[in-house]
N, C-alpha and C. Protein backbone atom coordinates (compact mmCIF):
# COMPACT_ATOMS: atom_id res chain seq x y z
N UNK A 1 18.28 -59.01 113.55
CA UNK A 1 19.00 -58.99 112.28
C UNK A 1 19.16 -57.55 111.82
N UNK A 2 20.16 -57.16 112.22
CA UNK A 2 20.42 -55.61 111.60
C UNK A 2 19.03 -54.80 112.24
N UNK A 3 18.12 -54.92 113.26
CA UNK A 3 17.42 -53.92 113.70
C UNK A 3 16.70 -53.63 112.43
N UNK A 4 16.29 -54.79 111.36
CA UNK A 4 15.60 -54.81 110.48
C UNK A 4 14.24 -55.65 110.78
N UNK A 5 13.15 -55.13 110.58
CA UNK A 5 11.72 -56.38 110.84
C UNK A 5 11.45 -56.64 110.03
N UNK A 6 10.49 -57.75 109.84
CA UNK A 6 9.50 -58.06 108.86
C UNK A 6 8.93 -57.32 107.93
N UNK A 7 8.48 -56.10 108.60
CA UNK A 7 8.07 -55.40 107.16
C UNK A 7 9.23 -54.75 106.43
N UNK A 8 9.79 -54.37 107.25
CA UNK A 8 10.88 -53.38 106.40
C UNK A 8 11.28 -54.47 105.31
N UNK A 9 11.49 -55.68 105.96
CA UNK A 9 12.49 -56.72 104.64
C UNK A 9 11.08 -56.55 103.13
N UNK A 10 9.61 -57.00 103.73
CA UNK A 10 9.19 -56.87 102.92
C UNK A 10 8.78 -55.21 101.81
N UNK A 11 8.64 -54.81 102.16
CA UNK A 11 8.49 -53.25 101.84
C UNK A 11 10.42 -53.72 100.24
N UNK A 12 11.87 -53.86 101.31
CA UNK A 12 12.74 -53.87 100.60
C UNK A 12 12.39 -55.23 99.63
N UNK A 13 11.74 -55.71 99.75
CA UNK A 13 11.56 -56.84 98.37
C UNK A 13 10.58 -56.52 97.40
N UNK A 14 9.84 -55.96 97.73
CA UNK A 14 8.64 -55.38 96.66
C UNK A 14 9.46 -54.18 95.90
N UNK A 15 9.84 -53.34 97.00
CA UNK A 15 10.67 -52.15 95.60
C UNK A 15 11.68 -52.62 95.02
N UNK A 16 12.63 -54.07 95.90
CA UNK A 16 13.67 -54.74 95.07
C UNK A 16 12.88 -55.66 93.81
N UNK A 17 11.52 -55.94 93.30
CA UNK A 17 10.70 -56.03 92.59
C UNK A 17 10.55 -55.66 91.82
N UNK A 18 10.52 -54.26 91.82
CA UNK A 18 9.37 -53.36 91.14
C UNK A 18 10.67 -52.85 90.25
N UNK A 19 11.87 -52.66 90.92
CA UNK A 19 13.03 -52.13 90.32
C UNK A 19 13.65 -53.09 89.39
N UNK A 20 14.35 -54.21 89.78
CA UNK A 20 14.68 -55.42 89.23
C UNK A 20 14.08 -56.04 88.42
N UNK A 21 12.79 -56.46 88.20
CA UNK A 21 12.05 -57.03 87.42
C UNK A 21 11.98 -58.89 88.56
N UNK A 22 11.07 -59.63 88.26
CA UNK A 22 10.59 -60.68 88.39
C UNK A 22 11.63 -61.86 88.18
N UNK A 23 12.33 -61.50 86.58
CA UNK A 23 13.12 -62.64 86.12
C UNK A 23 14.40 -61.93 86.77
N UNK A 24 14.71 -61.04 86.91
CA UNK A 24 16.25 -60.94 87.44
C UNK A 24 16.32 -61.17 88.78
N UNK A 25 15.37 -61.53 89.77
CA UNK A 25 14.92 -61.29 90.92
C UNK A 25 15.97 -62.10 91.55
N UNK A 26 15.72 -63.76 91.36
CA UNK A 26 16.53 -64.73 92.01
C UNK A 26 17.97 -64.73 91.44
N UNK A 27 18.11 -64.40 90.27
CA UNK A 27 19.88 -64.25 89.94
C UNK A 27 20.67 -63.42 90.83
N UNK A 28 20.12 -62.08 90.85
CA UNK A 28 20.64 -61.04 91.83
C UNK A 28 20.48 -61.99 93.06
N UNK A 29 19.77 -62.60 94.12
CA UNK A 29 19.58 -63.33 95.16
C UNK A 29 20.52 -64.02 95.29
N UNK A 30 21.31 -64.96 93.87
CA UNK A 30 22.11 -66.05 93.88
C UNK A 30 23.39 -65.29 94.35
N UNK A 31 23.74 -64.05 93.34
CA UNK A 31 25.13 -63.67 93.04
C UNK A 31 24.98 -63.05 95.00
N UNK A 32 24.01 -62.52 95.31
CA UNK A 32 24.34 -61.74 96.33
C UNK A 32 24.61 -62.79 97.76
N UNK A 33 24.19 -63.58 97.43
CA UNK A 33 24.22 -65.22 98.44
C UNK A 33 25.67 -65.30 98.04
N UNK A 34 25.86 -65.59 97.44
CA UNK A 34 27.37 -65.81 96.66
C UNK A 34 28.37 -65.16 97.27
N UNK A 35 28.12 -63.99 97.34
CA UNK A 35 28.97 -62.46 97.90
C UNK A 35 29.42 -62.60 99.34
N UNK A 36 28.24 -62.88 99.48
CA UNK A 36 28.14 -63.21 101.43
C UNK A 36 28.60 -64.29 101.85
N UNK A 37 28.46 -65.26 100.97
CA UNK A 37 29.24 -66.60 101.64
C UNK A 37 31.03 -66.26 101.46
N UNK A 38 31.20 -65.26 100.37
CA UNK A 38 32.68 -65.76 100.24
C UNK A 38 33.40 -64.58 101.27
N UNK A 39 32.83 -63.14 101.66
CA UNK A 39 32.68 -62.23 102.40
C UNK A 39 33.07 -63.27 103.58
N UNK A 40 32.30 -63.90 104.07
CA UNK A 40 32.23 -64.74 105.38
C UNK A 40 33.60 -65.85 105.57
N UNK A 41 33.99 -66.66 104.28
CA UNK A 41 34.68 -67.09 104.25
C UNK A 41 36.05 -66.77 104.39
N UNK A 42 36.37 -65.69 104.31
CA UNK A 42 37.90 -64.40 103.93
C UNK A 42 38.09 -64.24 105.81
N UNK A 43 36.69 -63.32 106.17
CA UNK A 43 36.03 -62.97 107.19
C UNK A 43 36.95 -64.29 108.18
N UNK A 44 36.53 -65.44 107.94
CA UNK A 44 37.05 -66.71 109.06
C UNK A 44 38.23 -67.09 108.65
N UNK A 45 38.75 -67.08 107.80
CA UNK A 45 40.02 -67.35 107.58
C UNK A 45 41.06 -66.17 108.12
N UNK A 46 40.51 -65.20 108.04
CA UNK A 46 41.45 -64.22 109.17
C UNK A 46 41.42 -63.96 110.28
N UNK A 47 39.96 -64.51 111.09
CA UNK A 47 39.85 -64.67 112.35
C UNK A 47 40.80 -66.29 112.62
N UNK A 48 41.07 -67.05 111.55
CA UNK A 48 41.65 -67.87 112.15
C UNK A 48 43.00 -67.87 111.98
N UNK A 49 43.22 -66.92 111.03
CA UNK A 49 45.07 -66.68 110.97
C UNK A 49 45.34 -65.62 112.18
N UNK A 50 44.40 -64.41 112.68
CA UNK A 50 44.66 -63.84 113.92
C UNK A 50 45.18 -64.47 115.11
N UNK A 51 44.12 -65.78 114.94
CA UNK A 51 44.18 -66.56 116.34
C UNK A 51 45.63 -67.27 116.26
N UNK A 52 46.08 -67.58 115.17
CA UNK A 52 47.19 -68.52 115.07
C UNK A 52 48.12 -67.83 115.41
N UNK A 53 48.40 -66.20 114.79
CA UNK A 53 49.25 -65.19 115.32
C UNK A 53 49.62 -64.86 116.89
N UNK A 54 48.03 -64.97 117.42
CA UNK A 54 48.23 -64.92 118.63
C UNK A 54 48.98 -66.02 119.58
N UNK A 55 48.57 -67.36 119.20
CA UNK A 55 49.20 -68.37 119.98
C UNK A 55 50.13 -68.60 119.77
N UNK A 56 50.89 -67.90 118.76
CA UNK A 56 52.46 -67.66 117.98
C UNK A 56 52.84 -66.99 119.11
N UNK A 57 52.96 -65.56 118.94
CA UNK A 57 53.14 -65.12 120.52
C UNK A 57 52.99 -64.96 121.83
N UNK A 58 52.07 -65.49 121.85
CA UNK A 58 51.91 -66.17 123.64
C UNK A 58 53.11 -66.99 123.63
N UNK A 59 53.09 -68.06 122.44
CA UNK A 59 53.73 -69.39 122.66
C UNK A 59 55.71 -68.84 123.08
N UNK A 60 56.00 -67.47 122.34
CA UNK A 60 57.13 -67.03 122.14
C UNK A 60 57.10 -65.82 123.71
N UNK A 61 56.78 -65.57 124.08
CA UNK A 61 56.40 -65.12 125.27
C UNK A 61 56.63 -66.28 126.63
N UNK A 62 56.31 -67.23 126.44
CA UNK A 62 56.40 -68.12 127.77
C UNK A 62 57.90 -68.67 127.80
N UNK A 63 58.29 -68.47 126.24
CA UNK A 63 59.82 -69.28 126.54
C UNK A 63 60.54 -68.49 126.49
């Protein structure tokens, strides 16, 4: 995972802790979960409009 280990994640959660506070801890977690799912979602929807592009022109290529 990113050439990240175990400690490093922990080490980054204790100073994301110490900085953030306790109660803001899991909100920031939510919004940033949030970020990444929709990141991912954009992410596949253009790997799947690429692909469609492509079989567009193959398809215009054979005839």
């Amino acid at each position: 995972m990113f050439g990240i280990g175990t400690q490093e994640i922990i080490v980054i959660l204790i100073i994301a802790l110490i900085v953030v506070g306790p109660r803001k801890l899991p909100e920031i977690g939510r919004a940033l979960g949030r970020g990444l799912r929709e990141i991912k979602k954009a992410t596949d929807e253009i790997k799947d409009q690429m692909s469609l592009e492509i079989k567009n022109i193959d398809e215009k290529d054979i005839e």
